[in-house]
C-alpha atoms as a PDB file:
ATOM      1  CA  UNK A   1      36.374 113.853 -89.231  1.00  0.00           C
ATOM      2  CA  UNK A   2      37.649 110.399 -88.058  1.00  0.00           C
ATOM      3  CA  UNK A   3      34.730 107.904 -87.003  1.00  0.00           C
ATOM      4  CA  UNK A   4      35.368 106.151 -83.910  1.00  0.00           C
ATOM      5  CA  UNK A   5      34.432 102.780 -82.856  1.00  0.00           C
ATOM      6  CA  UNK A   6      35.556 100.751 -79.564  1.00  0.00           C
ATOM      7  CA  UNK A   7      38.455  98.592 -79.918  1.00  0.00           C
ATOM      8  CA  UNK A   8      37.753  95.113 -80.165  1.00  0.00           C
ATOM      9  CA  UNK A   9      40.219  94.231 -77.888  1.00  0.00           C
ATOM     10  CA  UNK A  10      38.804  96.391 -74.697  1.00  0.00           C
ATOM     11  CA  UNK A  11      35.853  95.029 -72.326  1.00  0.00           C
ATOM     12  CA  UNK A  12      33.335  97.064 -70.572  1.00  0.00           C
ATOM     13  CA  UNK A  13      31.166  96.773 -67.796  1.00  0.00           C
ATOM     14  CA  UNK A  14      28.670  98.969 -65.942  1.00  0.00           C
ATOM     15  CA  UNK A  15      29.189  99.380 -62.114  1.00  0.00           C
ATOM     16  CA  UNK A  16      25.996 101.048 -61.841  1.00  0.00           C
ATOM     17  CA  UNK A  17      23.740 103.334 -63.781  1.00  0.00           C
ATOM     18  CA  UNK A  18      26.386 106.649 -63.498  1.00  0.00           C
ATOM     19  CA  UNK A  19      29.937 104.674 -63.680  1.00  0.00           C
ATOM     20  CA  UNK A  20      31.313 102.055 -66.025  1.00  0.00           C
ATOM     21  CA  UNK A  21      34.330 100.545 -66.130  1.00  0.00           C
ATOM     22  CA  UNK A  22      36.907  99.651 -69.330  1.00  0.00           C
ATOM     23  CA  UNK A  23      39.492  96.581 -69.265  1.00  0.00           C
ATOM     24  CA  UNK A  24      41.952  96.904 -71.990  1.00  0.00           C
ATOM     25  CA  UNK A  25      42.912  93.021 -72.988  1.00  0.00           C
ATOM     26  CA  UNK A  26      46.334  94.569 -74.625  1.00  0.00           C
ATOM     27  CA  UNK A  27      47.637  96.073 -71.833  1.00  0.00           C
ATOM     28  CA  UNK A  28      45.508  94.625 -68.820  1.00  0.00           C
ATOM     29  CA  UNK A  29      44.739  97.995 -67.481  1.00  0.00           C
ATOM     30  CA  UNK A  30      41.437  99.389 -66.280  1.00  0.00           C
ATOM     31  CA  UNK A  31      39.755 103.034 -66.906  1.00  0.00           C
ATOM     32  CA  UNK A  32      36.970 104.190 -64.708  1.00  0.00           C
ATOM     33  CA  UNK A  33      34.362 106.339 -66.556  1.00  0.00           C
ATOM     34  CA  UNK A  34      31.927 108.937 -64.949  1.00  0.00           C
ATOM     35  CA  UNK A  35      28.671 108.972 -66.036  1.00  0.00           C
ATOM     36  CA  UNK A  36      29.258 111.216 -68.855  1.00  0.00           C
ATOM     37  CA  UNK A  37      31.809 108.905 -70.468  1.00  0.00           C
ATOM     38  CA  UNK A  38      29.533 106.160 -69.695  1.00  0.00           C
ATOM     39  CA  UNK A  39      26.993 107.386 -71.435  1.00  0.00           C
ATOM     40  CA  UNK A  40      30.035 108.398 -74.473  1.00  0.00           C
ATOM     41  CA  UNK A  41      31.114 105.240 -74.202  1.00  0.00           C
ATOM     42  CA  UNK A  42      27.337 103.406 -74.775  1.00  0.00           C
ATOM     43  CA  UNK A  43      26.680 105.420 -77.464  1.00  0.00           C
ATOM     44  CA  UNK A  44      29.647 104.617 -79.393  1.00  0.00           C
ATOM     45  CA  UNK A  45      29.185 101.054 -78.701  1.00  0.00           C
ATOM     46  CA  UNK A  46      25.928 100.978 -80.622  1.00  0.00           C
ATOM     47  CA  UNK A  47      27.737 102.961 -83.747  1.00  0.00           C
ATOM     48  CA  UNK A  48      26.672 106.416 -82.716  1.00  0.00           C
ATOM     49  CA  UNK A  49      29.216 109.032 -84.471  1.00  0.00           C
ATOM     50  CA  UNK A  50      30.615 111.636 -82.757  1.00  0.00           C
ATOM     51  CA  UNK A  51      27.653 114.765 -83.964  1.00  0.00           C
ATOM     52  CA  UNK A  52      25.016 111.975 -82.718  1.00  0.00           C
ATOM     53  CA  UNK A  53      26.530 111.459 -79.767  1.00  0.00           C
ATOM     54  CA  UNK A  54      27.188 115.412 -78.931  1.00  0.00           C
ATOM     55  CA  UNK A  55      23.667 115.773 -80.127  1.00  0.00           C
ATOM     56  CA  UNK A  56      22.504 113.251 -77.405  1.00  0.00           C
ATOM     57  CA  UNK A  57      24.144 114.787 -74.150  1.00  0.00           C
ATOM     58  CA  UNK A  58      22.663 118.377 -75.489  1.00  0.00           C
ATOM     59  CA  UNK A  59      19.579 116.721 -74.994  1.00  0.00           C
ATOM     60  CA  UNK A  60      20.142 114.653 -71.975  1.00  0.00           C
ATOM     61  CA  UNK A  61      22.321 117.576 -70.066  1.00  0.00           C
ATOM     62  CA  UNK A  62      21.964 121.396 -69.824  1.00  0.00           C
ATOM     63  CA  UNK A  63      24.625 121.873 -72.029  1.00  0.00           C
ATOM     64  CA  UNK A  64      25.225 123.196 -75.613  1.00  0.00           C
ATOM     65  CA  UNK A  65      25.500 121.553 -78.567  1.00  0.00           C
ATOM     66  CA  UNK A  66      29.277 123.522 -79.150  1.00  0.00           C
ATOM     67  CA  UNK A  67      30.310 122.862 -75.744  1.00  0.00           C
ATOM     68  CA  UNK A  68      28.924 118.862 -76.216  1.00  0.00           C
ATOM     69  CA  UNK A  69      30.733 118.448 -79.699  1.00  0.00           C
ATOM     70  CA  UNK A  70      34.353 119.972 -77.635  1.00  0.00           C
ATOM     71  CA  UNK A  71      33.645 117.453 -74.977  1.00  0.00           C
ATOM     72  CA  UNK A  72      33.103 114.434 -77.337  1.00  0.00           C
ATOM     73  CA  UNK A  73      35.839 114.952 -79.834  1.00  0.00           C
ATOM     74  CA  UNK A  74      38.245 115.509 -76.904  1.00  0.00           C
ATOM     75  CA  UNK A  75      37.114 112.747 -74.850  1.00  0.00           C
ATOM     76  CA  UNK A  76      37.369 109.985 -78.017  1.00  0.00           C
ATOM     77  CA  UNK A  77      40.770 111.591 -78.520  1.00  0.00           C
ATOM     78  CA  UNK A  78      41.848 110.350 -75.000  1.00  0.00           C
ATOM     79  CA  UNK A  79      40.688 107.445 -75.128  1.00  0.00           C
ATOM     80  CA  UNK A  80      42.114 106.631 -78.908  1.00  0.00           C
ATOM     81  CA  UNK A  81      45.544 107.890 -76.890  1.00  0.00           C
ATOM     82  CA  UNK A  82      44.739 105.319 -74.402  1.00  0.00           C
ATOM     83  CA  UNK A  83      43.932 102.594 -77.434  1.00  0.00           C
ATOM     84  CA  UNK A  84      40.439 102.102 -76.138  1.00  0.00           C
ATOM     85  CA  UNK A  85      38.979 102.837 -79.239  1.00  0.00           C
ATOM     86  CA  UNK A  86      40.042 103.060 -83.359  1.00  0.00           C
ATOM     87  CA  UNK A  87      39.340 105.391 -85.874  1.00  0.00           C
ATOM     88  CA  UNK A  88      38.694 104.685 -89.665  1.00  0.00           C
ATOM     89  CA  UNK A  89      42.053 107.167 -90.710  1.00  0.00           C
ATOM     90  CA  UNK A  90      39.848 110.179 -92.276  1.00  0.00           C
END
């Protein structure tokens, strides 16, 4: 499983304790995140993998650790579409 990490070249800022917001240098475009990607998004920042991540929102949200892991991976996904963050190639 690929290990994500933000890419170096994207800013982020917090609008307030449920919303943040991404700048992408490259391409000079924003991405608004909702609390839950916020929260994604913080976590990764301080090196979190994807399972610790999952494993945090299960704790923080009523929601399983299955459904948590699907939302994670697929979330990182869009935002490595987006170039917002890299992988290591596994």
């Amino acid at each position: 499983m690929p290990q994500y990490r933000p890419n170096s070249d994207v800013v982020s800022t917090e609008i307030d304790e449920d919303e943040s917001v991404l700048l992408s240098l490259e391409t000079q475009e924003y991405y608004s995140l909702n609390e839950t990607g916020s929260r994604i998004w913080e976590l990764l920042s301080r090196g979190q993998n994807t399972e610790d991540i999952a494993s945090a929102l299960t704790e923080e949200w009523a929601i399983s650790e299955a459904e948590a892991l699907e939302y994670v991976r697929s979330f990182l996904q869009e935002l490595r579409d987006e170039g917002l963050v890299e992988t290591d190639g596994v």
